[in-house]
C-alpha atoms as a PDB file:
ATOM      1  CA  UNK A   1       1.379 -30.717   1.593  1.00  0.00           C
ATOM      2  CA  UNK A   2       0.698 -27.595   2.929  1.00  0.00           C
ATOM      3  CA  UNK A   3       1.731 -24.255   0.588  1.00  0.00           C
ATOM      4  CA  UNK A   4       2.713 -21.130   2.419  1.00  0.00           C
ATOM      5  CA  UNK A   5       4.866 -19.474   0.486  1.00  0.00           C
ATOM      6  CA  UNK A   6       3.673 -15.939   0.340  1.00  0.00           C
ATOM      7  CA  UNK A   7       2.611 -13.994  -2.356  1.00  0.00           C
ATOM      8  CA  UNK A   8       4.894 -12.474  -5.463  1.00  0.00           C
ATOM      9  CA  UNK A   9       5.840  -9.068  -4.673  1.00  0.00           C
ATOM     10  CA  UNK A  10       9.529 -10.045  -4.805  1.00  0.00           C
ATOM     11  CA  UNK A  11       8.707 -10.704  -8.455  1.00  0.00           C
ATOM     12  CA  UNK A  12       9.408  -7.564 -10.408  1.00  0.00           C
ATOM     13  CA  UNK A  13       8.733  -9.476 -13.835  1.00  0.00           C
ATOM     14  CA  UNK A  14       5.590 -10.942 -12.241  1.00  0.00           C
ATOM     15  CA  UNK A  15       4.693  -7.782 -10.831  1.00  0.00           C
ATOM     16  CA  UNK A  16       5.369  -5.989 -14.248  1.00  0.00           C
ATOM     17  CA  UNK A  17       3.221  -8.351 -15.911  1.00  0.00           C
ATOM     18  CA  UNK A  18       0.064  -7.681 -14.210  1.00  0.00           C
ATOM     19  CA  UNK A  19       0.419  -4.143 -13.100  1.00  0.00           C
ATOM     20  CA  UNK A  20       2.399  -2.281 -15.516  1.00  0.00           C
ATOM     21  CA  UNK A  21       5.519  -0.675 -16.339  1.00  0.00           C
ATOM     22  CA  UNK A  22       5.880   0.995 -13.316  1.00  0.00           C
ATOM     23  CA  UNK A  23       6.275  -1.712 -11.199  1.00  0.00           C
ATOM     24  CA  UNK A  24       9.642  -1.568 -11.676  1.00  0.00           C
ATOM     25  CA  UNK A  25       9.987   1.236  -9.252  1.00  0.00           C
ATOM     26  CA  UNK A  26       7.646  -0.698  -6.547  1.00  0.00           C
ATOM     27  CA  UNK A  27       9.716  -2.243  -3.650  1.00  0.00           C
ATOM     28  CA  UNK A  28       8.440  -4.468  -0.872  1.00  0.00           C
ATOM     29  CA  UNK A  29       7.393  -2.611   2.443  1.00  0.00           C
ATOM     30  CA  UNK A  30       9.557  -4.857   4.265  1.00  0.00           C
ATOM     31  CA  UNK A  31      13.042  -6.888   2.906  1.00  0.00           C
ATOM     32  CA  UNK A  32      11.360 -10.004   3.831  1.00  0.00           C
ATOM     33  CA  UNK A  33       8.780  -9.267   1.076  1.00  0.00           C
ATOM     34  CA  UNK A  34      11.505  -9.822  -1.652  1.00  0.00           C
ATOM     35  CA  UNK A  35      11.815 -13.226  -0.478  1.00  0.00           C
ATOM     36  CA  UNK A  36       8.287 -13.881  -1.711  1.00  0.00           C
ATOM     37  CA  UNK A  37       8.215 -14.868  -5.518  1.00  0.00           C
ATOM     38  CA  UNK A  38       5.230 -16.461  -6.059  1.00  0.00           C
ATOM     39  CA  UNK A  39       7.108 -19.749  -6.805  1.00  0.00           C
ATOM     40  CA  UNK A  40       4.045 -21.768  -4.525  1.00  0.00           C
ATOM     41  CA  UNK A  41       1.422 -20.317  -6.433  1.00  0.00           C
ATOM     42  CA  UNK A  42       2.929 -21.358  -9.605  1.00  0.00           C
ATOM     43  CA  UNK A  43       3.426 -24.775  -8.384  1.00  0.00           C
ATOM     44  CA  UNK A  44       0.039 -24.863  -7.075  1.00  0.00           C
ATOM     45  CA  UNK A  45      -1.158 -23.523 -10.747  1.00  0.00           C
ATOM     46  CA  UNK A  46       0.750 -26.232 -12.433  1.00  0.00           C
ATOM     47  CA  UNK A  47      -1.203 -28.999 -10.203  1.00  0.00           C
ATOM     48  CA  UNK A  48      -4.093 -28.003 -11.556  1.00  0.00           C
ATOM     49  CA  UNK A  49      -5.209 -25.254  -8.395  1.00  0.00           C
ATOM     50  CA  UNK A  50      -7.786 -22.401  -9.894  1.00  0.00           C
ATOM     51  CA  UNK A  51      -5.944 -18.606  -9.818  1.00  0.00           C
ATOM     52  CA  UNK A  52      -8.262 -16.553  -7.293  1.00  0.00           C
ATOM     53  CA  UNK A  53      -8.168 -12.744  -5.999  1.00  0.00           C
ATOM     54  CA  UNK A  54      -7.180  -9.525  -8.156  1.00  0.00           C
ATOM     55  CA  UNK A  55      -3.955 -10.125 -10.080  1.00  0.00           C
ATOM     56  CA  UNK A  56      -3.418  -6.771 -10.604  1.00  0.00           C
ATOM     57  CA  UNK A  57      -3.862  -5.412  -7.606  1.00  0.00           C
ATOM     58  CA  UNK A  58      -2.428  -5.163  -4.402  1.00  0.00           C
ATOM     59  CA  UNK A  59      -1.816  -3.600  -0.983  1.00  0.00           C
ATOM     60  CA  UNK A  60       0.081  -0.682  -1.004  1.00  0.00           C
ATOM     61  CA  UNK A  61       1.553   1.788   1.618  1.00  0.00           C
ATOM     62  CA  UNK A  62       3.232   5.420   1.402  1.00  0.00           C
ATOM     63  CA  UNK A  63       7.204   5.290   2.526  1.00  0.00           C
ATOM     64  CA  UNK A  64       9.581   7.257   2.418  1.00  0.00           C
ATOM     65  CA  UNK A  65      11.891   5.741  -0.669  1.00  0.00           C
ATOM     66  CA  UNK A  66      14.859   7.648   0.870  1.00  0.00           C
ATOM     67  CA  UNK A  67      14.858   5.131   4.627  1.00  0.00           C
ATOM     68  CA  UNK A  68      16.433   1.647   3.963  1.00  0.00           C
ATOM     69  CA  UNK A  69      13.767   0.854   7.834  1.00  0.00           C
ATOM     70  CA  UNK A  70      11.187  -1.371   7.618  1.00  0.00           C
ATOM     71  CA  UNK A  71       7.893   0.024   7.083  1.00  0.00           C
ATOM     72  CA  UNK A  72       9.021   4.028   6.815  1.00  0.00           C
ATOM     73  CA  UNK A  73       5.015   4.893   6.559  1.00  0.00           C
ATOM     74  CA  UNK A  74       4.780   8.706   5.918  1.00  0.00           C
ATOM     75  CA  UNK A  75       0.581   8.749   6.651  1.00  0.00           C
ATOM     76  CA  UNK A  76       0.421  12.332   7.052  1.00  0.00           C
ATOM     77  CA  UNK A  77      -0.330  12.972   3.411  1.00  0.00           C
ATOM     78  CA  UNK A  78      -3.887  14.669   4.243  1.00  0.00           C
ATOM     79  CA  UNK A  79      -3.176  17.364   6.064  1.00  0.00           C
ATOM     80  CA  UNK A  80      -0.519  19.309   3.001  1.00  0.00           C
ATOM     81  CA  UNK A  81      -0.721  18.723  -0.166  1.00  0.00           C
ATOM     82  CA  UNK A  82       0.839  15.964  -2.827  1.00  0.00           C
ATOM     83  CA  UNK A  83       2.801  16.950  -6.131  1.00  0.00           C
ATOM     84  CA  UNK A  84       4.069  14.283  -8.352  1.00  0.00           C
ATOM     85  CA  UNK A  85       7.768  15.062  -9.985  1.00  0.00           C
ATOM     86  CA  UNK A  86       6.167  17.852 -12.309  1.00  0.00           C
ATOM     87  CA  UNK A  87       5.523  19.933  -9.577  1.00  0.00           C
ATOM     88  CA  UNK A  88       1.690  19.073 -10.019  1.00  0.00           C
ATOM     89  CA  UNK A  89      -1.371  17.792  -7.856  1.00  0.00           C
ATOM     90  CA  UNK A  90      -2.776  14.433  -8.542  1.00  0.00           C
ATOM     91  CA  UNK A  91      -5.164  14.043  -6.193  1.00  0.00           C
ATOM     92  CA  UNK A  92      -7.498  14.409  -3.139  1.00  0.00           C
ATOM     93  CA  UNK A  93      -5.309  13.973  -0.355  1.00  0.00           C
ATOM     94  CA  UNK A  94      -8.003  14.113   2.397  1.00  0.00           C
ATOM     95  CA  UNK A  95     -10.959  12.854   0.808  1.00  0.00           C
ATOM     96  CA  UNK A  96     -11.667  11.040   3.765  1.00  0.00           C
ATOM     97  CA  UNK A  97      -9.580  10.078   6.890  1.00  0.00           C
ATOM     98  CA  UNK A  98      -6.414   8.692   6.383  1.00  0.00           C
ATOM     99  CA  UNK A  99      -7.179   4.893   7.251  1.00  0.00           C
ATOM    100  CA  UNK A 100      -9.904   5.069   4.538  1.00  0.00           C
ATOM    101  CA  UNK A 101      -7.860   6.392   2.114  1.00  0.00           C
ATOM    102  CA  UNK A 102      -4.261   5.792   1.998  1.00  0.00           C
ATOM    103  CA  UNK A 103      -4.681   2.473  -0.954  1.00  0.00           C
ATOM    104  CA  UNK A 104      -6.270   4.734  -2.940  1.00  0.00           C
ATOM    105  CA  UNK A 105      -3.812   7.489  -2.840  1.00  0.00           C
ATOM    106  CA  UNK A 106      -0.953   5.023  -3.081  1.00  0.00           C
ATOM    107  CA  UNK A 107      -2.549   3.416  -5.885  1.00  0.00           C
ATOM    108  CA  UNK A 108      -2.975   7.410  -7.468  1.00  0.00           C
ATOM    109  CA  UNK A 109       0.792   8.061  -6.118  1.00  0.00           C
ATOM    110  CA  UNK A 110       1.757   4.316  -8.372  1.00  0.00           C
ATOM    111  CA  UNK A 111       0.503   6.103 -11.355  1.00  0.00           C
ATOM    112  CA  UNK A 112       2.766   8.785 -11.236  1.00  0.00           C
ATOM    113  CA  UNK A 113       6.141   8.988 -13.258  1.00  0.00           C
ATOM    114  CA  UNK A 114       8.795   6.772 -11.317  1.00  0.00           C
ATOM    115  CA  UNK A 115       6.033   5.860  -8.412  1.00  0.00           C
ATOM    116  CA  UNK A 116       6.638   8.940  -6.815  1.00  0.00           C
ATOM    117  CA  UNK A 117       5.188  12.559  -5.188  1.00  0.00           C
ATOM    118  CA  UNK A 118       6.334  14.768  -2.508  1.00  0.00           C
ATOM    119  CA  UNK A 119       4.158  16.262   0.425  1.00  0.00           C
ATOM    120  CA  UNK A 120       4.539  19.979   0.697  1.00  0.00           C
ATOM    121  CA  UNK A 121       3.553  21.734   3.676  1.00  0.00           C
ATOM    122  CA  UNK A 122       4.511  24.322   5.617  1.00  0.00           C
ATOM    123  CA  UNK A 123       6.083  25.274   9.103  1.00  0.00           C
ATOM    124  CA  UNK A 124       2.846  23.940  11.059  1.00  0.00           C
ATOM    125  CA  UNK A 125       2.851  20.198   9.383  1.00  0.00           C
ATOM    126  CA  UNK A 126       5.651  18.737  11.478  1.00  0.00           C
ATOM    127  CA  UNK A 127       3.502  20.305  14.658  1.00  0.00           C
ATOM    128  CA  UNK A 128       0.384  18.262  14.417  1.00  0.00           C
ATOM    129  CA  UNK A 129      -1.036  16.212  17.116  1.00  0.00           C
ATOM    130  CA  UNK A 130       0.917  12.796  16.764  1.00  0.00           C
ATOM    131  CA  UNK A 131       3.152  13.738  13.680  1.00  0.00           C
ATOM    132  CA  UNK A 132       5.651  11.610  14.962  1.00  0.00           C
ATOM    133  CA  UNK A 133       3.500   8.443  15.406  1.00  0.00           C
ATOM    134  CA  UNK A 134       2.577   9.004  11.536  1.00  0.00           C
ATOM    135  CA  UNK A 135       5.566   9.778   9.926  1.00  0.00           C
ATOM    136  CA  UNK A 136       7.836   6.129  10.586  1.00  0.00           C
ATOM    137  CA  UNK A 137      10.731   7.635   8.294  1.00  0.00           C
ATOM    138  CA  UNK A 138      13.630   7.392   9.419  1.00  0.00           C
ATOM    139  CA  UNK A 139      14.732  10.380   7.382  1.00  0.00           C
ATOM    140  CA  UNK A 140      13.993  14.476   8.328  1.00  0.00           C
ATOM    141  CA  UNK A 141      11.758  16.138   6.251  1.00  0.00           C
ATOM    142  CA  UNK A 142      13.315  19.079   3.791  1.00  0.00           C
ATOM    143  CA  UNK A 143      13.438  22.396   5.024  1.00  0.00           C
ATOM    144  CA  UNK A 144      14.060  25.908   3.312  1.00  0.00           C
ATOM    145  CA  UNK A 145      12.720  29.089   3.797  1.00  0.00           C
ATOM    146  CA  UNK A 146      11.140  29.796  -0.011  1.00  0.00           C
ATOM    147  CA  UNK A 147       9.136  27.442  -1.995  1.00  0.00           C
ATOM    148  CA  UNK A 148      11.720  28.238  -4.613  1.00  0.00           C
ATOM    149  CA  UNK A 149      14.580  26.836  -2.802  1.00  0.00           C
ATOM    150  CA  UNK A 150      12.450  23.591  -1.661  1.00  0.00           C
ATOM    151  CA  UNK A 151      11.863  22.941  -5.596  1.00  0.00           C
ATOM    152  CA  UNK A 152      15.615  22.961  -6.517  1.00  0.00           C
ATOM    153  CA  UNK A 153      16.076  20.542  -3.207  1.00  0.00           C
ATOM    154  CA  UNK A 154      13.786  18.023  -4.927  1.00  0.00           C
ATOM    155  CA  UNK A 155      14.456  18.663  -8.709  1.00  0.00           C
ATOM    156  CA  UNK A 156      11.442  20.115  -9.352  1.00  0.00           C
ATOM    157  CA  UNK A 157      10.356  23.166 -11.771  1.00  0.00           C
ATOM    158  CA  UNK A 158      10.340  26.085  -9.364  1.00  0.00           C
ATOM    159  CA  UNK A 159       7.474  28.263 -11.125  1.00  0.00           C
ATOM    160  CA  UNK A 160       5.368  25.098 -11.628  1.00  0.00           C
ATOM    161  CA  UNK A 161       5.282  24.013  -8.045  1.00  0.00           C
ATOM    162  CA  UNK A 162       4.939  27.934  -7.376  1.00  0.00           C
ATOM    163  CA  UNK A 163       1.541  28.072  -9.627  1.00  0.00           C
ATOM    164  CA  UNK A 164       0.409  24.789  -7.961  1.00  0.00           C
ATOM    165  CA  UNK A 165       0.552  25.791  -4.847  1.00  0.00           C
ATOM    166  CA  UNK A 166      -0.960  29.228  -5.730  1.00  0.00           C
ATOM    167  CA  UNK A 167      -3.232  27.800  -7.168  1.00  0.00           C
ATOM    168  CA  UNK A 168      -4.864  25.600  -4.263  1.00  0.00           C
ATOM    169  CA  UNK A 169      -3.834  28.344  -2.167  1.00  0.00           C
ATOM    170  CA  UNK A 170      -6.690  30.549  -3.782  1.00  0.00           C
ATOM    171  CA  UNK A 171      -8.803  27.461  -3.359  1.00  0.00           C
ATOM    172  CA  UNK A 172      -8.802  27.409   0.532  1.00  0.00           C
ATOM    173  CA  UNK A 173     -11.756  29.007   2.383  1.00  0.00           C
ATOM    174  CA  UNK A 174     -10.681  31.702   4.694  1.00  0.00           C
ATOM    175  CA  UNK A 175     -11.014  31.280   8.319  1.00  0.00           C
ATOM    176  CA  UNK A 176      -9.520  28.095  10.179  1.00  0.00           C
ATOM    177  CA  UNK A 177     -12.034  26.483  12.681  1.00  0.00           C
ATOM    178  CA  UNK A 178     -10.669  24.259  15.499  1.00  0.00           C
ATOM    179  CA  UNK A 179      -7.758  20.973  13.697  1.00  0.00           C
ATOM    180  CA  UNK A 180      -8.421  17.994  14.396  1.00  0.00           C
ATOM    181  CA  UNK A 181      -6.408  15.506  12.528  1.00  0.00           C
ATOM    182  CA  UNK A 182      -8.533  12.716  13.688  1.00  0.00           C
ATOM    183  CA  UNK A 183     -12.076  13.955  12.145  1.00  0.00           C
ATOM    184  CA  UNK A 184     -12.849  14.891   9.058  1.00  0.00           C
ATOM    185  CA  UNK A 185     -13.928  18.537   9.212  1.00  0.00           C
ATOM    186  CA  UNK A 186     -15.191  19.547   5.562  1.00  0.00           C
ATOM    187  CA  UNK A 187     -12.832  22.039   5.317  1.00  0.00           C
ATOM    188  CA  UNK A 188     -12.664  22.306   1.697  1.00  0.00           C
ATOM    189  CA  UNK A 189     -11.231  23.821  -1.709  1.00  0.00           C
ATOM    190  CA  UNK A 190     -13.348  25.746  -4.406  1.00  0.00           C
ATOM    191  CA  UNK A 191     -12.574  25.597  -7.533  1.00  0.00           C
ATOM    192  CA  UNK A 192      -9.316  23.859  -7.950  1.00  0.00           C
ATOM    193  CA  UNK A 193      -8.844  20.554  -9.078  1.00  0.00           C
ATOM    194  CA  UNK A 194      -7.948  17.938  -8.110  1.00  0.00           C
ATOM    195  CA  UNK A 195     -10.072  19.396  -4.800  1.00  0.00           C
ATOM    196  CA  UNK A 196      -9.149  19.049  -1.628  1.00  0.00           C
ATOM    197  CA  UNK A 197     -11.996  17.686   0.761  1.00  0.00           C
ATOM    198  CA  UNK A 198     -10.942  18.022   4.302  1.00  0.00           C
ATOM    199  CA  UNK A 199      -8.055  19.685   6.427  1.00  0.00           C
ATOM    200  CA  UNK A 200      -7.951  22.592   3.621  1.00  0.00           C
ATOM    201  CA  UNK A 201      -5.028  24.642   5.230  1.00  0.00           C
ATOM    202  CA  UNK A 202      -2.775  27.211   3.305  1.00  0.00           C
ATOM    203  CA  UNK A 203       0.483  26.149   2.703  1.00  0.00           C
ATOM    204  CA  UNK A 204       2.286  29.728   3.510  1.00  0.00           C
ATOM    205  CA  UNK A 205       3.954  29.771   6.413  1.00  0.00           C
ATOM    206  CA  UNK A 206       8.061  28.939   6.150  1.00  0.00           C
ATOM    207  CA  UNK A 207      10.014  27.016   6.550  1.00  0.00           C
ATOM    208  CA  UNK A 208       8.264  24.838   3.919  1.00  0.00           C
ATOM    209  CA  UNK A 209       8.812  20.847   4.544  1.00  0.00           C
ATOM    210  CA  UNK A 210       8.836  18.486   2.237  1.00  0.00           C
ATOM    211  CA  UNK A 211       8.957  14.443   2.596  1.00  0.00           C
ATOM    212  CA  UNK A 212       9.241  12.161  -0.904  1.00  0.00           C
ATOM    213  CA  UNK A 213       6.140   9.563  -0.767  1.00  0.00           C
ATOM    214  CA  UNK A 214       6.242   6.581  -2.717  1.00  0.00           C
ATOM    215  CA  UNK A 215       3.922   3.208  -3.301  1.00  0.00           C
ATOM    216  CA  UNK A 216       5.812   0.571  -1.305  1.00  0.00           C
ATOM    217  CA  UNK A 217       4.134  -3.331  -1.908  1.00  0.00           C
ATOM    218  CA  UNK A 218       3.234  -4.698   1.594  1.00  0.00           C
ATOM    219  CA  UNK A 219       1.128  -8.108  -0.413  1.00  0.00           C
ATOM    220  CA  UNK A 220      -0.181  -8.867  -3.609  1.00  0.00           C
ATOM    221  CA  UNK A 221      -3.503  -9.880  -3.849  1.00  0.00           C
ATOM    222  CA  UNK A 222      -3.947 -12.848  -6.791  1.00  0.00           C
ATOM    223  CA  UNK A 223      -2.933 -15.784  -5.430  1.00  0.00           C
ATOM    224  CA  UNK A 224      -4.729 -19.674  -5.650  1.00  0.00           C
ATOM    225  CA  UNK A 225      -8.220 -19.912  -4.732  1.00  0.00           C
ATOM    226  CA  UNK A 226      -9.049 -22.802  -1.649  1.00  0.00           C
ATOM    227  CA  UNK A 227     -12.374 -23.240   0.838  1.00  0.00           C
ATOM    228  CA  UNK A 228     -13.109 -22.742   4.095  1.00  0.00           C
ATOM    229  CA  UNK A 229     -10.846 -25.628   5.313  1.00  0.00           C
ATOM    230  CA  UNK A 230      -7.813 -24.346   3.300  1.00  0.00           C
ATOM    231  CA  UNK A 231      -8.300 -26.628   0.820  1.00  0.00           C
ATOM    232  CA  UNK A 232      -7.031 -25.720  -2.874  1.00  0.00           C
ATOM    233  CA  UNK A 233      -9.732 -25.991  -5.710  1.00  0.00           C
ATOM    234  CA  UNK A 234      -8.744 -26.586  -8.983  1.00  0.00           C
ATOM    235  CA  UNK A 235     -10.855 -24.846 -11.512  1.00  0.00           C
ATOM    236  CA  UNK A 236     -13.970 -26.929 -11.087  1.00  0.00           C
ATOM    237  CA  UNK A 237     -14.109 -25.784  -7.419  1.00  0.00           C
ATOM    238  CA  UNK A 238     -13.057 -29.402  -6.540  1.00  0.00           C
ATOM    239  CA  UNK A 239     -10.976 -29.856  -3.892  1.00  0.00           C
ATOM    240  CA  UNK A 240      -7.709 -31.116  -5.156  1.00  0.00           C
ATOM    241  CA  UNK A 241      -6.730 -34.427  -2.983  1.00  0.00           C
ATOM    242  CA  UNK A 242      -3.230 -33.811  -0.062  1.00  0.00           C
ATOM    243  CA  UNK A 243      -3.428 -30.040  -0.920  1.00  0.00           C
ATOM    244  CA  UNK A 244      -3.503 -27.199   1.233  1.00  0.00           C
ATOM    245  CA  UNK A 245      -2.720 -23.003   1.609  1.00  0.00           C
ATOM    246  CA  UNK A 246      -2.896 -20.761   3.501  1.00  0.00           C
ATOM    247  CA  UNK A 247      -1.678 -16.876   3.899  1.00  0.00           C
ATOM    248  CA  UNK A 248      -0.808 -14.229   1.421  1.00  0.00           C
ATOM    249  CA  UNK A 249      -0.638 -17.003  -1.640  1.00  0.00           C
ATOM    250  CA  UNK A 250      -4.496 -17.383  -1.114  1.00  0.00           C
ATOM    251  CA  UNK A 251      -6.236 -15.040  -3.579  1.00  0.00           C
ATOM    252  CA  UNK A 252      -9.143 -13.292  -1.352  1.00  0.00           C
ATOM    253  CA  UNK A 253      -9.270  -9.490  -2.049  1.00  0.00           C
ATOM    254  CA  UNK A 254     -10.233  -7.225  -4.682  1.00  0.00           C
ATOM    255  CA  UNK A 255      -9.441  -3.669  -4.742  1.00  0.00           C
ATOM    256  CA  UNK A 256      -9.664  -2.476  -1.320  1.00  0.00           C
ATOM    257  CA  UNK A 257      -7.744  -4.189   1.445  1.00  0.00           C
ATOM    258  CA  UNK A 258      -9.588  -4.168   4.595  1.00  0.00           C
ATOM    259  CA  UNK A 259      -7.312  -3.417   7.237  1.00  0.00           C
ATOM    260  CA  UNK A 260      -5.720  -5.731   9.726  1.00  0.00           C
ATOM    261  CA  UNK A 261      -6.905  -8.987   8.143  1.00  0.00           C
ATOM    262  CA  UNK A 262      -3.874 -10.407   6.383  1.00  0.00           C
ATOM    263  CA  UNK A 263      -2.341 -11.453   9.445  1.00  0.00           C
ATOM    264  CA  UNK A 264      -5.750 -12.866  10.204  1.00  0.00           C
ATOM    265  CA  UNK A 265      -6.025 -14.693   7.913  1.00  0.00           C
ATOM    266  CA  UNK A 266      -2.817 -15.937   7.972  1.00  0.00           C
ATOM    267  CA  UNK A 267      -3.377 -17.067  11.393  1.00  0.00           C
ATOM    268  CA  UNK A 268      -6.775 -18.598  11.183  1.00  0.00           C
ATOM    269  CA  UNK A 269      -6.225 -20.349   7.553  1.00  0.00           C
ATOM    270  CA  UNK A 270      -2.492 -21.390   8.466  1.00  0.00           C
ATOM    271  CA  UNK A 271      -4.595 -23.449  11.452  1.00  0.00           C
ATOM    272  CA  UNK A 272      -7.545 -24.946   9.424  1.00  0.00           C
ATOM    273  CA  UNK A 273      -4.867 -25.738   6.953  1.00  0.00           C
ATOM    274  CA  UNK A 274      -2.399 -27.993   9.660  1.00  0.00           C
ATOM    275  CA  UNK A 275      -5.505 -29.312  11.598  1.00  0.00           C
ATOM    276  CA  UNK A 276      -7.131 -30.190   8.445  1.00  0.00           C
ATOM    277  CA  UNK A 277      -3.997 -31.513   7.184  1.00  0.00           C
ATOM    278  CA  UNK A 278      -2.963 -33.787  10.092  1.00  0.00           C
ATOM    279  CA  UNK A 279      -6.669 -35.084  10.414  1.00  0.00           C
ATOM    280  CA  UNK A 280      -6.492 -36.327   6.460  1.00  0.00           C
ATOM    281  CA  UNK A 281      -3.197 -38.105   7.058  1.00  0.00           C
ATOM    282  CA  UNK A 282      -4.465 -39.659  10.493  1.00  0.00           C
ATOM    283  CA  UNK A 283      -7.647 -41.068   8.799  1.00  0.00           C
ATOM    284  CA  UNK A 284      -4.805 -42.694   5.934  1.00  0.00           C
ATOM    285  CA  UNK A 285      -5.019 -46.640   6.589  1.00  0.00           C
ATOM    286  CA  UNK A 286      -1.392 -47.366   8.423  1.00  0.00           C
ATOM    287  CA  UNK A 287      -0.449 -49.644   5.533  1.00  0.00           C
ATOM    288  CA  UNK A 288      -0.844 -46.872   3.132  1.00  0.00           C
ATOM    289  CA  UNK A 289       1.194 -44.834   4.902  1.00  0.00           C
ATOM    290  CA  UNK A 290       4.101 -47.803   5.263  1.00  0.00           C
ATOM    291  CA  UNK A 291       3.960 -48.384   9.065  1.00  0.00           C
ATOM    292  CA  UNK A 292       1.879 -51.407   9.007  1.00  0.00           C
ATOM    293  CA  UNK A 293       2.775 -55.162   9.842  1.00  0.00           C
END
């Protein structure tokens, strides 16, 4: 038998269980993901298979909650700035680049009361070099011509979101040297925190934009742990006889995802897995099996 049945972030109990009450607000990246239940790995844990990978962890992306699309990635978090729904900054948006850092922030953005922030920028954010190939949503951002207005669009505190942004305002060095969204330039804050470590702009210029951000699920990483060959181990780290996995019900990361290996791994352990498979039932004595004579 060979399991495949993906891992369990279409589990909201499951998913509450290991990472917390606000799970309930954390929604597959894609519909297909609420398909996946985690009913294999259960199954596979009631054979005897070991549990394997971070159970209460798992790959996260930034969406826009308002687009019903697939995959509505809004990855242009860095270059504004992020307020949960108190009008308030969490974190370092641009710590590094945004391929480094997006889990993090979505895991900082999961924290936040109901799973979710805004980014606030101003007039120039929806002109930077390849906003478009960024931002996935399906959904325009908000627009108004007073920071004041933009808070009562997203039911936020007006003079909190005022102060916050004042406040990191102050915080930006004068002077703007050549943008480039694609490098890191140091451009920093002083003196605020959280600070902000790269692409530190003013937000002053209306109209002021806003786009919601929240943690959408793309996998989950605890799963059942098996070897090289796909095989599933039981807690002894013995293979356990006619059993095999492969994909996102194998439990192989913790904490940081590195990018573009889940389908990788589906690929290359879904194929050890069949090979392996087929060659154990060819080598099963043909009277075993029931064709003999």
């Amino acid at each position: 038998m060979i399991l495949a049945s993906g891992g369990y972030e279409g589990n909201p109990q499951l998913m509450t269980e290991h990472f917390g009450e606000n799970a309930e607000f954390l929604k597959p990246v894609a519909r297909g993901g609420t398909f996946n239940r985690g009913e294999g790995i259960g199954m596979a844990i009631g054979a005897g298979a070991a549990p394997s990978g971070e159970w209460g962890n798992f790959h996260g992306e930034p969406v826009d909650p308002r687009s019903r699309i697939a995959e509505p990635v809004v990855m242009t978090f860095p270059y504004g700035i992020l307020v949960n729904a108190d009008g308030e900054r969490f974190v370092d948006e641009a710590s590094s680049t945004v391929d480094e850092i997006y889990e993090d922030v979505c895991r900082a953005i999961f924290a936040q009361p109901g799973n979710i922030s805004y980014l606030i920028g101003d007039r120039r954010l929806p002109e930077l070099p390849g906003f478009t190939r960024a931002v996935l949503s399906d959904q325009p951002p908000f627009r108004c011509d007073t920071l004041a207005d933009l808070a009562r669009v997203l039911d936020i505190d007006a003079p909190t979101l005022a102060a916050t942004v004042d406040a990191y305002n102050a915080a930006v060095p004068d002077g703007e040297p050549g943008f480039d969204p694609a490098v890191a330039d140091g451009l920093a804050t002083t003196g605020v925190r959280p600070p902000k470590s790269n692409w530190a702009r003013a937000v002053v210029e209306p109209p002021f934009v806003a786009y919601p951000v929240a943690t959408a699920v793309c996998f989950t990483f605890g799963g059942i742990a098996v070897d090289n060959a796909a095989r599933v181990l039981d807690g002894d780290g013995t293979p356990i006889d006619g059993l095999w996995a492969a994909g996102e019900m194998t439990g192989v990361y913790h904490r940081k995802y590195p990018g573009a290996t889940s389908v990788l791994r589906s690929l290359v352990f879904g194929r050890e897995a069949a090979r392996n498979a087929l060659g154990s039932a060819d080598a099963v004595p043909s009277a075993v099996t029931g064709g003999g004579g």
